[in-house]
N, C-alpha and C. Protein backbone atom coordinates (compact mmCIF):
# COMPACT_ATOMS: atom_id res chain seq x y z
N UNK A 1 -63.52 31.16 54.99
CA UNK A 1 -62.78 31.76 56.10
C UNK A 1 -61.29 31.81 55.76
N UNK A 2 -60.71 33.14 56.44
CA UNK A 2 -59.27 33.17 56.10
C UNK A 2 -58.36 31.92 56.89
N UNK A 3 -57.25 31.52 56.57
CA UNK A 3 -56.59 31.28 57.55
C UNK A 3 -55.74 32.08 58.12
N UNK A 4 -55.08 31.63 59.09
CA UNK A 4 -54.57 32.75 59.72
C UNK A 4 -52.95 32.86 59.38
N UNK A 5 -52.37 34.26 59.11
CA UNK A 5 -51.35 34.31 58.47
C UNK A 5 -50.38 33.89 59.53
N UNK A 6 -49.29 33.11 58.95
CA UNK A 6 -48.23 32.61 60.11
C UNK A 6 -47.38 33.97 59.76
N UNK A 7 -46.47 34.21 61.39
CA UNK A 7 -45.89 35.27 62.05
C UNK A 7 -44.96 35.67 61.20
N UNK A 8 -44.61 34.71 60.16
CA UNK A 8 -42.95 34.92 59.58
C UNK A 8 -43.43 36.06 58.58
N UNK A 9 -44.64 35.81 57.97
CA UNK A 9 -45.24 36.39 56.76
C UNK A 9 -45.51 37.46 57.14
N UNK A 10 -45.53 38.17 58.40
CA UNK A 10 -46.37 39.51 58.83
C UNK A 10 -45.42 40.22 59.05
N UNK A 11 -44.22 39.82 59.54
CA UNK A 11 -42.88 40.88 59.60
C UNK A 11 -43.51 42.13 58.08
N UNK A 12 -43.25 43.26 58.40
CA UNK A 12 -42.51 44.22 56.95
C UNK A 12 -43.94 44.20 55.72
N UNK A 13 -45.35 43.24 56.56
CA UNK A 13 -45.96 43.54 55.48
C UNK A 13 -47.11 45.16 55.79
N UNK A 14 -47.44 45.70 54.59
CA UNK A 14 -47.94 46.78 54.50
C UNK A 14 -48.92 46.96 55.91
N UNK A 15 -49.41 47.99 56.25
CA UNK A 15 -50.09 48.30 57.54
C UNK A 15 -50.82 49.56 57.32
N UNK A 16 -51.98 49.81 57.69
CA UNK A 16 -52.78 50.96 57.87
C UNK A 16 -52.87 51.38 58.94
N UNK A 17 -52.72 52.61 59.75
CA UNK A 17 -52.53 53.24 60.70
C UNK A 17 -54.01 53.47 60.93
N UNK A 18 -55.03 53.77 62.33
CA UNK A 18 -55.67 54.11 62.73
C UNK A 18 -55.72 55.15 63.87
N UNK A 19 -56.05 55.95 63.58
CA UNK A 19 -55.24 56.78 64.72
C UNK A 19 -56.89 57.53 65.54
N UNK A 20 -57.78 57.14 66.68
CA UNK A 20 -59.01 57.93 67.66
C UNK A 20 -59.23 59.61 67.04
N UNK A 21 -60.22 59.54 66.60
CA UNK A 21 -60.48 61.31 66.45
C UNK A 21 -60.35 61.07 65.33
N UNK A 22 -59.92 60.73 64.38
CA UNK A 22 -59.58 61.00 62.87
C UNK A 22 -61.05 60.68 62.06
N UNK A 23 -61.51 61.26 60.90
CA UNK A 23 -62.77 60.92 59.96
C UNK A 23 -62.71 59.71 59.74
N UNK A 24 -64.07 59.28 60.05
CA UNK A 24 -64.00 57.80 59.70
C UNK A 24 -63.85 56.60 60.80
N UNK A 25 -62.49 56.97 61.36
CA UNK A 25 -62.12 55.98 62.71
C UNK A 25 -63.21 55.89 63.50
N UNK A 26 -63.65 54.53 63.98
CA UNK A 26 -64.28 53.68 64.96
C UNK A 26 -63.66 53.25 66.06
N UNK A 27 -63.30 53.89 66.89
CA UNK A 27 -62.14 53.59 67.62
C UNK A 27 -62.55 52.27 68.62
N UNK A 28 -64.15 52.28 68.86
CA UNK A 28 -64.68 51.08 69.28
C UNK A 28 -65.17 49.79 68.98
N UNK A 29 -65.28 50.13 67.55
CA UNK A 29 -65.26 49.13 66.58
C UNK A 29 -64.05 48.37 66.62
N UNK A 30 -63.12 48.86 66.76
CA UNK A 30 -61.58 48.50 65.99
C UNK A 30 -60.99 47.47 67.49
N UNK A 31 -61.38 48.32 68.45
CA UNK A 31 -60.71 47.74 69.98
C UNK A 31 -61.51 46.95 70.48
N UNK A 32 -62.67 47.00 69.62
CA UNK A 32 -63.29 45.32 70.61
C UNK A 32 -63.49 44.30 69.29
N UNK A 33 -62.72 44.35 68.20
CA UNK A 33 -62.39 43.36 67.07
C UNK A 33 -60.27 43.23 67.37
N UNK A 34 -59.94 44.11 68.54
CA UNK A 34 -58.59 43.17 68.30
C UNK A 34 -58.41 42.98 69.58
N UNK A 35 -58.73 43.24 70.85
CA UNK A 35 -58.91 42.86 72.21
C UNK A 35 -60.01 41.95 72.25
N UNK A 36 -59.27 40.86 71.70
CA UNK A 36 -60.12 39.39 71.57
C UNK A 36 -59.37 38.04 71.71
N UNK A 37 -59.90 36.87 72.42
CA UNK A 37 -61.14 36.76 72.93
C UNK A 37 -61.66 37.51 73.96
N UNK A 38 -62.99 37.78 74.36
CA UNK A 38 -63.34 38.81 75.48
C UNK A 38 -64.28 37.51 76.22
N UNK A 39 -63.83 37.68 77.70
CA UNK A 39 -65.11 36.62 78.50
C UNK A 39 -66.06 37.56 78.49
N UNK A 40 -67.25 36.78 78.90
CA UNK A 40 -68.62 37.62 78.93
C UNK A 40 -68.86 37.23 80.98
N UNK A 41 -68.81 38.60 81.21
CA UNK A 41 -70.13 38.79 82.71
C UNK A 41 -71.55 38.67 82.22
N UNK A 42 -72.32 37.57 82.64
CA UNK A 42 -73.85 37.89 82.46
C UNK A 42 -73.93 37.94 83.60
N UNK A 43 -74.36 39.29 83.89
CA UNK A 43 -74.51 39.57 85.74
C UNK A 43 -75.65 40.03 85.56
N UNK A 44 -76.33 39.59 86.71
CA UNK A 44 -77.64 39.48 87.27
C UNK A 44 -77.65 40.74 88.52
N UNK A 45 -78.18 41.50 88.72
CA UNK A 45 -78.52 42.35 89.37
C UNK A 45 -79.95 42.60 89.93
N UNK A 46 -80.35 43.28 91.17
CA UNK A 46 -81.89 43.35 91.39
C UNK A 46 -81.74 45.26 91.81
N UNK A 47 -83.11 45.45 91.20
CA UNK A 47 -83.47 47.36 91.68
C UNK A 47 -83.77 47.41 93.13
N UNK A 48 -83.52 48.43 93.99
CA UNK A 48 -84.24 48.84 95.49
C UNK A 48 -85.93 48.57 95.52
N UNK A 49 -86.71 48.42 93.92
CA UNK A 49 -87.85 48.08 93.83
C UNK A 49 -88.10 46.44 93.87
N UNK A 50 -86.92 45.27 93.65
CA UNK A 50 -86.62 44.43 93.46
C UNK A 50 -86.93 43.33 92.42
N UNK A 51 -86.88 44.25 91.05
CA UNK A 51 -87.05 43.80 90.06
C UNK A 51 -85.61 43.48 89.81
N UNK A 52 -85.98 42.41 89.37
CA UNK A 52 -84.45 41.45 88.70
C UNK A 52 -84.03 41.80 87.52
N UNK A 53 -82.42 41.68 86.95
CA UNK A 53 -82.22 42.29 85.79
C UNK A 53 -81.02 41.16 85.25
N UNK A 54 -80.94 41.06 84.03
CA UNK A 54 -79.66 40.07 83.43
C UNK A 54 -79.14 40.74 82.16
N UNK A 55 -78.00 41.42 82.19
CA UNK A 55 -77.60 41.92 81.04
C UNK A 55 -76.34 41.17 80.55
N UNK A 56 -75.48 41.09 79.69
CA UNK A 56 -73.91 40.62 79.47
C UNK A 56 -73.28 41.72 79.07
N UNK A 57 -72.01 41.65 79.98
CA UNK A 57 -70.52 42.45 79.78
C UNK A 57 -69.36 41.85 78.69
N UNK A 58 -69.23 42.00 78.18
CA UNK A 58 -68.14 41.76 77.58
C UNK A 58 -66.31 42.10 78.20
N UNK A 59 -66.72 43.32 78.46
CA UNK A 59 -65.27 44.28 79.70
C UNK A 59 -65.38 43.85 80.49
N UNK A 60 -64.66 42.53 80.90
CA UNK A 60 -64.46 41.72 82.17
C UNK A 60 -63.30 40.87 82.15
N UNK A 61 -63.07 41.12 83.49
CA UNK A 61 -61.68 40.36 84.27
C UNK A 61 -61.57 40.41 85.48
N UNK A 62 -60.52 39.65 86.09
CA UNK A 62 -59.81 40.04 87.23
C UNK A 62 -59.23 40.79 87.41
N UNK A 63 -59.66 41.89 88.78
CA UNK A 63 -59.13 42.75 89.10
C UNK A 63 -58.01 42.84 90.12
N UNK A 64 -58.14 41.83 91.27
CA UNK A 64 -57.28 41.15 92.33
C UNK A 64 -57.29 39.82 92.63
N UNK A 65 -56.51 39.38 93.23
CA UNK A 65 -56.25 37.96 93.35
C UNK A 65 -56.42 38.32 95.53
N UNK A 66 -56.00 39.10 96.09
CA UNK A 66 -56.34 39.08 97.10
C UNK A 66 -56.40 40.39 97.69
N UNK A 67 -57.72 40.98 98.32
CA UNK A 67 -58.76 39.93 98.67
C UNK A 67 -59.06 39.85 97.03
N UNK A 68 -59.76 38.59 96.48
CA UNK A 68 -60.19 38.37 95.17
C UNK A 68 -61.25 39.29 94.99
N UNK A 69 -60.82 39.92 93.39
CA UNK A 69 -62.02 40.93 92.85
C UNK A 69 -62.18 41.11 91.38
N UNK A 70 -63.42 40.91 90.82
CA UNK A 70 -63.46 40.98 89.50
C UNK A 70 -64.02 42.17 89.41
N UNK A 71 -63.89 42.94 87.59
CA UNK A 71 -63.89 44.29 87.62
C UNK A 71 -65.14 43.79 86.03
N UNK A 72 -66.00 44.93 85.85
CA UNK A 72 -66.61 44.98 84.63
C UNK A 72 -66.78 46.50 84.42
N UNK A 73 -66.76 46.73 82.85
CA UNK A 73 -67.41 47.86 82.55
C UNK A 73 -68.47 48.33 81.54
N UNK A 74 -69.09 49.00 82.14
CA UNK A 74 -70.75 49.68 81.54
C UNK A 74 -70.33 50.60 81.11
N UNK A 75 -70.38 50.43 79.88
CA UNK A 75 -70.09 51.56 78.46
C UNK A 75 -71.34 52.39 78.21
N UNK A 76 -71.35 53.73 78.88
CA UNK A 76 -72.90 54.54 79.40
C UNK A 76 -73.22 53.94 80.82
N UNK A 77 -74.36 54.35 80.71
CA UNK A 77 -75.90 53.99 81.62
C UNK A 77 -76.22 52.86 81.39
N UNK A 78 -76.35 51.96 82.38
CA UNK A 78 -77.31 50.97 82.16
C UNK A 78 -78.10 50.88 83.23
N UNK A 79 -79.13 50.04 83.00
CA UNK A 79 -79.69 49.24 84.15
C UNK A 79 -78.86 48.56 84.96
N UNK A 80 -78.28 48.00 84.91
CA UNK A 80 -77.01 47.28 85.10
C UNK A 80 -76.39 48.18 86.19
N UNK A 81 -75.80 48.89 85.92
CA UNK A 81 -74.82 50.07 86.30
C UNK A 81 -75.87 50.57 87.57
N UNK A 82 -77.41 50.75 87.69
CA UNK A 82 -77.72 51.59 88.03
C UNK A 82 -78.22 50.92 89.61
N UNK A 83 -78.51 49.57 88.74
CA UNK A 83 -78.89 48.58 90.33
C UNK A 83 -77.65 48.46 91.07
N UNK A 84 -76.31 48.37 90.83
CA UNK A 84 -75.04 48.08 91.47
C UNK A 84 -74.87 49.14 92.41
N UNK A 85 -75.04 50.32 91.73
CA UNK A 85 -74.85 51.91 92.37
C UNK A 85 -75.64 51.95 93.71
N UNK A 86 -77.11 51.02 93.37
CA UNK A 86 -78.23 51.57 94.04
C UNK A 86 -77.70 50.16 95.83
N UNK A 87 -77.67 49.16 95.34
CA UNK A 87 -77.75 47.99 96.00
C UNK A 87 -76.66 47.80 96.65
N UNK A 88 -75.41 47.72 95.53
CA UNK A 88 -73.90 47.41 96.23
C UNK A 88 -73.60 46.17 95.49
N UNK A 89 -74.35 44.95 94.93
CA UNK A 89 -74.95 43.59 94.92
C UNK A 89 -74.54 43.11 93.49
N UNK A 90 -74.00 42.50 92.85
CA UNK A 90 -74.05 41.97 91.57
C UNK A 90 -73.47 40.63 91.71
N UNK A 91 -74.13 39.45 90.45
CA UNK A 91 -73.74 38.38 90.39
C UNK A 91 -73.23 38.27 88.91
N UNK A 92 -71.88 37.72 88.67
CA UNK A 92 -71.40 37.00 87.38
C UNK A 92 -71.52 35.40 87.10
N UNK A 93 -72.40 35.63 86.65
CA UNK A 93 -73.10 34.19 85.77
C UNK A 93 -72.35 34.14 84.72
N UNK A 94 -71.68 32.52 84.91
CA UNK A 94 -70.27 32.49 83.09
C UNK A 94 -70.98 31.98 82.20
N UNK A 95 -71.41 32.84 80.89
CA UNK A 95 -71.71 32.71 79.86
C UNK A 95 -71.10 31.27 79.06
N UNK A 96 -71.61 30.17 78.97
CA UNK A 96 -71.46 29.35 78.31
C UNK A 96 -71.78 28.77 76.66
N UNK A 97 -71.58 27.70 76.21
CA UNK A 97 -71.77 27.33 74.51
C UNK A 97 -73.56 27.20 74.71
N UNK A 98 -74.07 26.64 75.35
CA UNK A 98 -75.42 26.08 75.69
C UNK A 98 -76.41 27.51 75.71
N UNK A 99 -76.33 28.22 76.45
CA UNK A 99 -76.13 29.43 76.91
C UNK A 99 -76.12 30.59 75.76
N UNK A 100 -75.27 30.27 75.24
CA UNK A 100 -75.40 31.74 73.60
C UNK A 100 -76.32 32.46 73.50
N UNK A 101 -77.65 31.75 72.77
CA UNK A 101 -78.84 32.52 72.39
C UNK A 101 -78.85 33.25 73.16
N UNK A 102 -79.61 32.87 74.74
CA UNK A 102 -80.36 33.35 75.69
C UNK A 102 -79.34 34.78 76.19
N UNK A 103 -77.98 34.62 75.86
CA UNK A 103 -77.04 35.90 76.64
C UNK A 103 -77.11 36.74 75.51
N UNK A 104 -77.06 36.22 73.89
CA UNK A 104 -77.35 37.54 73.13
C UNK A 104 -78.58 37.99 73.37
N UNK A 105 -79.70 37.09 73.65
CA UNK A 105 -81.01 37.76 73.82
C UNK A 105 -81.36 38.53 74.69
N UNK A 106 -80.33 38.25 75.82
CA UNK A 106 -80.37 39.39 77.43
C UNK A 106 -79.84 40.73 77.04
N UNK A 107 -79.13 40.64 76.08
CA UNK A 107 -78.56 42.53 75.72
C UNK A 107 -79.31 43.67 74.95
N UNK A 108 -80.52 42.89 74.69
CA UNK A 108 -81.72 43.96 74.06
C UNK A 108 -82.19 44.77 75.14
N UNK A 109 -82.66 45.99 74.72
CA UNK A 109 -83.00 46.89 75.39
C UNK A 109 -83.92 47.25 75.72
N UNK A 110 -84.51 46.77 76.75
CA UNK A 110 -85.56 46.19 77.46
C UNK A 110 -85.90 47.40 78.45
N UNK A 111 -87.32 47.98 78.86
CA UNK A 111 -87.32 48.67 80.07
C UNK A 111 -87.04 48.04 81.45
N UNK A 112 -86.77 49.32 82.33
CA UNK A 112 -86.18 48.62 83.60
C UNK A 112 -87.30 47.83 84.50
N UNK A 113 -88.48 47.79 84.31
CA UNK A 113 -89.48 47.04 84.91
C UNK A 113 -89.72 45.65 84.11
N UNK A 114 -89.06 45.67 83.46
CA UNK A 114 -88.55 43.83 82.45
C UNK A 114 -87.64 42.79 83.50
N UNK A 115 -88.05 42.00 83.81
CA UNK A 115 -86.64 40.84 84.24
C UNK A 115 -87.22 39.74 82.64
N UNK A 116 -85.37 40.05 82.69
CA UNK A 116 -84.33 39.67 81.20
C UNK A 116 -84.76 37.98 81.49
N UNK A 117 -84.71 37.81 83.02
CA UNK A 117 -84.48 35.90 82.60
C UNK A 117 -85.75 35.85 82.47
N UNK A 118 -86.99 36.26 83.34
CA UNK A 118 -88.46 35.60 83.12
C UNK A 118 -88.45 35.86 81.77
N UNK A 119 -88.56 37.10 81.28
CA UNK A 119 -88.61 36.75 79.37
C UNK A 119 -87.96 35.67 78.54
N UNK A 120 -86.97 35.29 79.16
CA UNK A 120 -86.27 34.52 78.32
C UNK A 120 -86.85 33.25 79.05
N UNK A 121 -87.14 32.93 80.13
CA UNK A 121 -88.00 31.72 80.82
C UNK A 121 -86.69 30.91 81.45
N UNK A 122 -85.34 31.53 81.35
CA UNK A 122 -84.36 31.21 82.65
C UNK A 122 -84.96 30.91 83.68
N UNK A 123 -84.14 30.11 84.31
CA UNK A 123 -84.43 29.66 85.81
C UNK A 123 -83.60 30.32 86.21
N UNK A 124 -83.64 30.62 87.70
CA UNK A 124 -82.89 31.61 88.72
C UNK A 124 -83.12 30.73 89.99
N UNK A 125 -81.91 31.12 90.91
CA UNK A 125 -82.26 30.40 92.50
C UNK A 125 -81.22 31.20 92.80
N UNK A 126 -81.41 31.20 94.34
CA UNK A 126 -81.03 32.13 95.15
C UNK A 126 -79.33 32.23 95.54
N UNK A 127 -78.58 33.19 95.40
CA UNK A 127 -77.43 33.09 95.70
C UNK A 127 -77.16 33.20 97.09
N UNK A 128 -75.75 32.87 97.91
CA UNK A 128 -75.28 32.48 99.05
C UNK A 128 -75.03 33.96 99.88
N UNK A 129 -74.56 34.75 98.96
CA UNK A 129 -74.29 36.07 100.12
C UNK A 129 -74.95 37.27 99.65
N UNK A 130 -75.47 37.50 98.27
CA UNK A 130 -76.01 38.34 98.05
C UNK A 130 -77.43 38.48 97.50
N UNK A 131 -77.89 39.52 97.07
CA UNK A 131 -79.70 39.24 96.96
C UNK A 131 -80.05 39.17 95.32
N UNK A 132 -79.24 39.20 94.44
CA UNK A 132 -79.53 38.92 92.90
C UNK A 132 -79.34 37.32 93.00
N UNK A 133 -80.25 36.71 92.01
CA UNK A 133 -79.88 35.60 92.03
C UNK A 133 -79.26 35.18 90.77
N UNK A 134 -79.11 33.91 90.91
CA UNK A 134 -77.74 33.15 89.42
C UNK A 134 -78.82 32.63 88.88
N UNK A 135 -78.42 32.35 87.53
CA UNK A 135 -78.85 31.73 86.39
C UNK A 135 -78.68 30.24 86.58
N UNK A 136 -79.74 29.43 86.96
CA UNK A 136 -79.32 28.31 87.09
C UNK A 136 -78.46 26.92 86.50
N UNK A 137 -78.81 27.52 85.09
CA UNK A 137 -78.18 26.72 84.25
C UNK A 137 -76.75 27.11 84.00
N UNK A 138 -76.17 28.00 84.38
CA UNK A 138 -74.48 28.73 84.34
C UNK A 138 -73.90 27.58 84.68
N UNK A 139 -72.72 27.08 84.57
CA UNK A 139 -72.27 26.22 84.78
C UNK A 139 -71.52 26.69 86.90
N UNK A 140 -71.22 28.05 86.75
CA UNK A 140 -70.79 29.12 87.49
C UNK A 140 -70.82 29.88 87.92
N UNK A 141 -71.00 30.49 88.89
CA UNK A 141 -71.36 32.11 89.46
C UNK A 141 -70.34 32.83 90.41
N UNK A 142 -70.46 34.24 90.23
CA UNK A 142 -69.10 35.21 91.06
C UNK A 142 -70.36 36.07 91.54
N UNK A 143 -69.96 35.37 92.73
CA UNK A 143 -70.96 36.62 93.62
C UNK A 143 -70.51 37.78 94.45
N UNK A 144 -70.50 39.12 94.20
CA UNK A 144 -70.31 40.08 94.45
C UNK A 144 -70.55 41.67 95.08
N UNK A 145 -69.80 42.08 95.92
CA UNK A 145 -70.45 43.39 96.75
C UNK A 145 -68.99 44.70 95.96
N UNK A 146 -69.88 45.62 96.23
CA UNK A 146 -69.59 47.12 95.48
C UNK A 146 -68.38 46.78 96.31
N UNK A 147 -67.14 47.46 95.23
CA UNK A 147 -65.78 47.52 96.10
C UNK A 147 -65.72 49.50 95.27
N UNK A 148 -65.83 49.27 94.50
CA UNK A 148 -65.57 50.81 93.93
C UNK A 148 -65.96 50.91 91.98
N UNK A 149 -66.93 52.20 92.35
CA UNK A 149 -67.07 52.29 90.52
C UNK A 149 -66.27 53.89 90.25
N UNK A 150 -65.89 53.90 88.59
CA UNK A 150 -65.02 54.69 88.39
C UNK A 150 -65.40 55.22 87.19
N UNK A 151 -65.58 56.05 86.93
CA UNK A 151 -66.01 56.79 85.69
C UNK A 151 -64.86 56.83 84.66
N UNK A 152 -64.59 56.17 83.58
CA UNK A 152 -63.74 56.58 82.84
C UNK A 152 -63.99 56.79 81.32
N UNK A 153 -64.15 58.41 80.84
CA UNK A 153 -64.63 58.57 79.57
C UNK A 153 -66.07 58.23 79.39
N UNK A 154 -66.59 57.31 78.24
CA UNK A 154 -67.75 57.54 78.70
C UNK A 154 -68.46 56.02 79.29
N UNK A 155 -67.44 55.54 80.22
CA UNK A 155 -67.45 54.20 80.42
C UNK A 155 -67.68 54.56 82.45
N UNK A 156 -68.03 53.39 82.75
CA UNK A 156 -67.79 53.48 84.54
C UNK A 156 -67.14 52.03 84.44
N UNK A 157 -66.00 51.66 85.38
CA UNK A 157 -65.60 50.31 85.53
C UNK A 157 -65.94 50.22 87.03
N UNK A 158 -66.40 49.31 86.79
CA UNK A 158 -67.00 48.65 88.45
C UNK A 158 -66.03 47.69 88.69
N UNK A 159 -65.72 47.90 90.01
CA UNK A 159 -64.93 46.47 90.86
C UNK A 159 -65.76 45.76 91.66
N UNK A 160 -65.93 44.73 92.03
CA UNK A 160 -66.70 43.72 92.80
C UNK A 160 -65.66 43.24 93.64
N UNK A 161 -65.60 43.33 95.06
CA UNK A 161 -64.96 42.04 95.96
C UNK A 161 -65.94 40.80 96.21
N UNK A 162 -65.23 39.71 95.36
CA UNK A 162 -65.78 38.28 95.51
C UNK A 162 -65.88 38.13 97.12
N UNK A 163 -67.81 37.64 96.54
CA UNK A 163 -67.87 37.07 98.52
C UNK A 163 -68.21 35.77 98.31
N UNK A 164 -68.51 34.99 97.13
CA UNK A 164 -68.84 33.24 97.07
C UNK A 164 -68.29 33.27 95.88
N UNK A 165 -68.28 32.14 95.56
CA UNK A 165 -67.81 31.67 94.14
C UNK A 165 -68.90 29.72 94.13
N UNK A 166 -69.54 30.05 93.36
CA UNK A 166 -70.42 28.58 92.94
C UNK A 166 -70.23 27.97 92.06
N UNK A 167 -69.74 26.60 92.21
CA UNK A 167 -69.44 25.86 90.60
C UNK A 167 -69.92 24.13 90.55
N UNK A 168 -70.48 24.07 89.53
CA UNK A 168 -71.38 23.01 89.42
C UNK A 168 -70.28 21.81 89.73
N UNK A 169 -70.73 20.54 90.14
CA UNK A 169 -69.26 19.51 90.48
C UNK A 169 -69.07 18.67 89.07
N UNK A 170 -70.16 19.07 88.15
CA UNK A 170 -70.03 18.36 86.84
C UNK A 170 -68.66 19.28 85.90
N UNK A 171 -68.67 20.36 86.70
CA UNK A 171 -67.29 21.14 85.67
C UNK A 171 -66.19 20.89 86.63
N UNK A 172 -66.19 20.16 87.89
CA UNK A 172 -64.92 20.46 88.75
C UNK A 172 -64.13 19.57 88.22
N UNK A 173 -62.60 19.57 88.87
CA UNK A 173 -61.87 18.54 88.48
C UNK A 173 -60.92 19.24 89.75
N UNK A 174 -61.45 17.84 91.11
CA UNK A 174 -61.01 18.40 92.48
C UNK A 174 -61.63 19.60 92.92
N UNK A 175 -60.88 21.09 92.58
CA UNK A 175 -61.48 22.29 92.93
C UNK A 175 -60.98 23.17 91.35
N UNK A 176 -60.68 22.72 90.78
CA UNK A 176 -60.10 23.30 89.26
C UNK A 176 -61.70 22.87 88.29
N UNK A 177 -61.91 24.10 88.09
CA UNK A 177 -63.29 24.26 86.66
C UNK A 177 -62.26 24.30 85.71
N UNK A 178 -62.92 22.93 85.03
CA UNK A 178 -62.51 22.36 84.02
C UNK A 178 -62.91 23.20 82.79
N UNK A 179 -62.48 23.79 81.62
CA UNK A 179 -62.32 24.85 80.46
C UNK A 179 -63.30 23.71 79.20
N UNK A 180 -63.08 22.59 79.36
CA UNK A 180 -63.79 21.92 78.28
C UNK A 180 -64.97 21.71 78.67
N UNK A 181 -65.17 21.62 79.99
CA UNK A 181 -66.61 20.97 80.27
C UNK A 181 -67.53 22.20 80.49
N UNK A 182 -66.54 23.36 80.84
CA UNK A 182 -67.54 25.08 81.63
C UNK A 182 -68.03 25.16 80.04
N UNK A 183 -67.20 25.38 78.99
CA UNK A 183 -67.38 25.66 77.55
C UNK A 183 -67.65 27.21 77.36
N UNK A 184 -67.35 27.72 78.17
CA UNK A 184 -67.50 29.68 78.18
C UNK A 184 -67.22 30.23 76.69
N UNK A 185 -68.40 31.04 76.50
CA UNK A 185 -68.10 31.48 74.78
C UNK A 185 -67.49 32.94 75.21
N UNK A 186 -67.02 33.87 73.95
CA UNK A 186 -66.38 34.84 74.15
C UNK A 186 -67.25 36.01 73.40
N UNK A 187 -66.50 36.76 73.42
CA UNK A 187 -67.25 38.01 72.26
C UNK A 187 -66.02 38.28 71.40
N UNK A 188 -66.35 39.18 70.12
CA UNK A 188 -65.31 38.71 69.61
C UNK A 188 -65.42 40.41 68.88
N UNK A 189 -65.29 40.80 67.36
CA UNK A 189 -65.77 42.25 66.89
C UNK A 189 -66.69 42.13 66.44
N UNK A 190 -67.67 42.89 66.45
CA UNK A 190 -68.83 43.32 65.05
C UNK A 190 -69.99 42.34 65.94
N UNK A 191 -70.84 41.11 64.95
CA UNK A 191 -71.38 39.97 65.81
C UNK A 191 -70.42 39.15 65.39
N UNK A 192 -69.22 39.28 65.34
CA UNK A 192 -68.95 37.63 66.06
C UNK A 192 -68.48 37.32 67.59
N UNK A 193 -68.75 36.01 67.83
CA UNK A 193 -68.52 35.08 68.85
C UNK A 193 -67.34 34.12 68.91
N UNK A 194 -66.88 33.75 69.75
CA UNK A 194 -65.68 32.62 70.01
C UNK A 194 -66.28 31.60 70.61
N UNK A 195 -66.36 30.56 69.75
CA UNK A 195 -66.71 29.09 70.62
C UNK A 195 -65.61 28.63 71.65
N UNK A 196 -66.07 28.00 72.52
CA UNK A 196 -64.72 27.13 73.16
C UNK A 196 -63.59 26.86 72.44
N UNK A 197 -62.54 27.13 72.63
CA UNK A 197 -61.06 26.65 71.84
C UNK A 197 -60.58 25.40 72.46
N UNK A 198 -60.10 25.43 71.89
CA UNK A 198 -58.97 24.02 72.07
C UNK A 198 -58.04 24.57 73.35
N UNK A 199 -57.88 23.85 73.98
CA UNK A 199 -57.07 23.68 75.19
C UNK A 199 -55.44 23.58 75.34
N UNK A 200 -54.76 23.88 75.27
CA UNK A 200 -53.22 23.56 75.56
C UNK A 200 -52.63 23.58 76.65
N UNK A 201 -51.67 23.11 77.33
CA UNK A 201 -50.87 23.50 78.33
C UNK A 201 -49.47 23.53 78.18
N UNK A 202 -48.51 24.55 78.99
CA UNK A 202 -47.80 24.68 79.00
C UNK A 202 -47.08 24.97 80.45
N UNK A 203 -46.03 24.23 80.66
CA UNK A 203 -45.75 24.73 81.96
C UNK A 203 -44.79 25.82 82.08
N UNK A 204 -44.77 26.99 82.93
CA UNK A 204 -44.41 28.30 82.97
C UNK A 204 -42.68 27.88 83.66
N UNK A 205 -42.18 28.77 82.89
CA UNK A 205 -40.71 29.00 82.64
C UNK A 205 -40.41 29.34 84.51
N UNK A 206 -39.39 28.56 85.13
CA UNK A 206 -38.83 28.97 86.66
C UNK A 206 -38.44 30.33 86.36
């Protein structure tokens, strides 16, 4: 493995331009190997038929702080995409170290009469405000109703307004989920992954 070049050394050194549209360029390749680390949504969703579904997002964040809302996006069609549209309803289950296999194994492409966790032999139990349920073993869950989806290119970004938030008391510390104990892995380019990092703090400049 490389190490990583310190900042002083990168001033003035040579650079290759990539420029969308050009022969060759991967423009999605390239932006989800340097928009990294990426958290993962493993959101759980159910069809109007009420088959259950578990896929992982990688395009996830916060979208508002009040009212609180997290945002993901479905790059195409998915199943995923299609139960949210249909229901209103999605749950974010936080992808953890423990956890890995089973969330790369949820992104195969499975027909929509498949539930992702019974294959994988996940446990599920019932969430507090909405009708998909959480992954039991998540350390965490963001439970969520349709706030607005948006077509952009050949992507839709969905917003969720948080209606619960569930967190195991083995990750709390008071009401603060603790980063060492949740252990949330990342996505990273190509197949790689980000294990838990190392922790720092810093207190923010008045």
């Amino acid at each position: 493995m490389r190490a990583a070049w310190p900042a002083e050394r990168l001033a003035g050194v040579r650079r290759t331009v990539f420029v969308p549209g050009d022969r060759g360029v991967d423009a999605y390749r390239l932006l989800t190997a340097l928009v990294v680390p990426r958290p993962i949504a493993w959101i759980s969703t159910v069809s109007v038929d009420g088959i259950a579904n578990l896929a992982p997002f990688s395009f996830f964040n916060v979208a508002s702080g009040t009212p609180p809302m997290v945002l993901f996006v479905s790059v195409g069609r998915t199943d995923t995409l299609d139960n949210v549209r249909a229901t209103g309803e999605f749950v974010v289950n936080i992808a953890n170290e423990s956890l890995a296999e089973q969330v790369n194994a949820s992104s195969a492409h499975l027909a929509p009469e498949v539930d992702e966790a019974a294959e994988l032999g996940l446990a599920t139990e019932p969430s507090l405000r909405v009708a998909p349920r959480r992954v039991a073993a998540s350390p965490a869950s963001i439970e969520c109703r349709l706030f607005d989806a948006t077509e952009v290119g050949d992507s839709t970004v969905v917003i969720g307004e948080v209606v619960a938030m569930t967190v195991a008391d083995a990750v709390l510390d008071g009401q603060h989920p603790r980063f060492e104990t949740m252990a949330p892995v990342a996505r990273l380019g190509d197949d790689e992954w980000g294990a838990p990092s190392r922790v720092v703090r810093r207190d923010r400049p008045d």
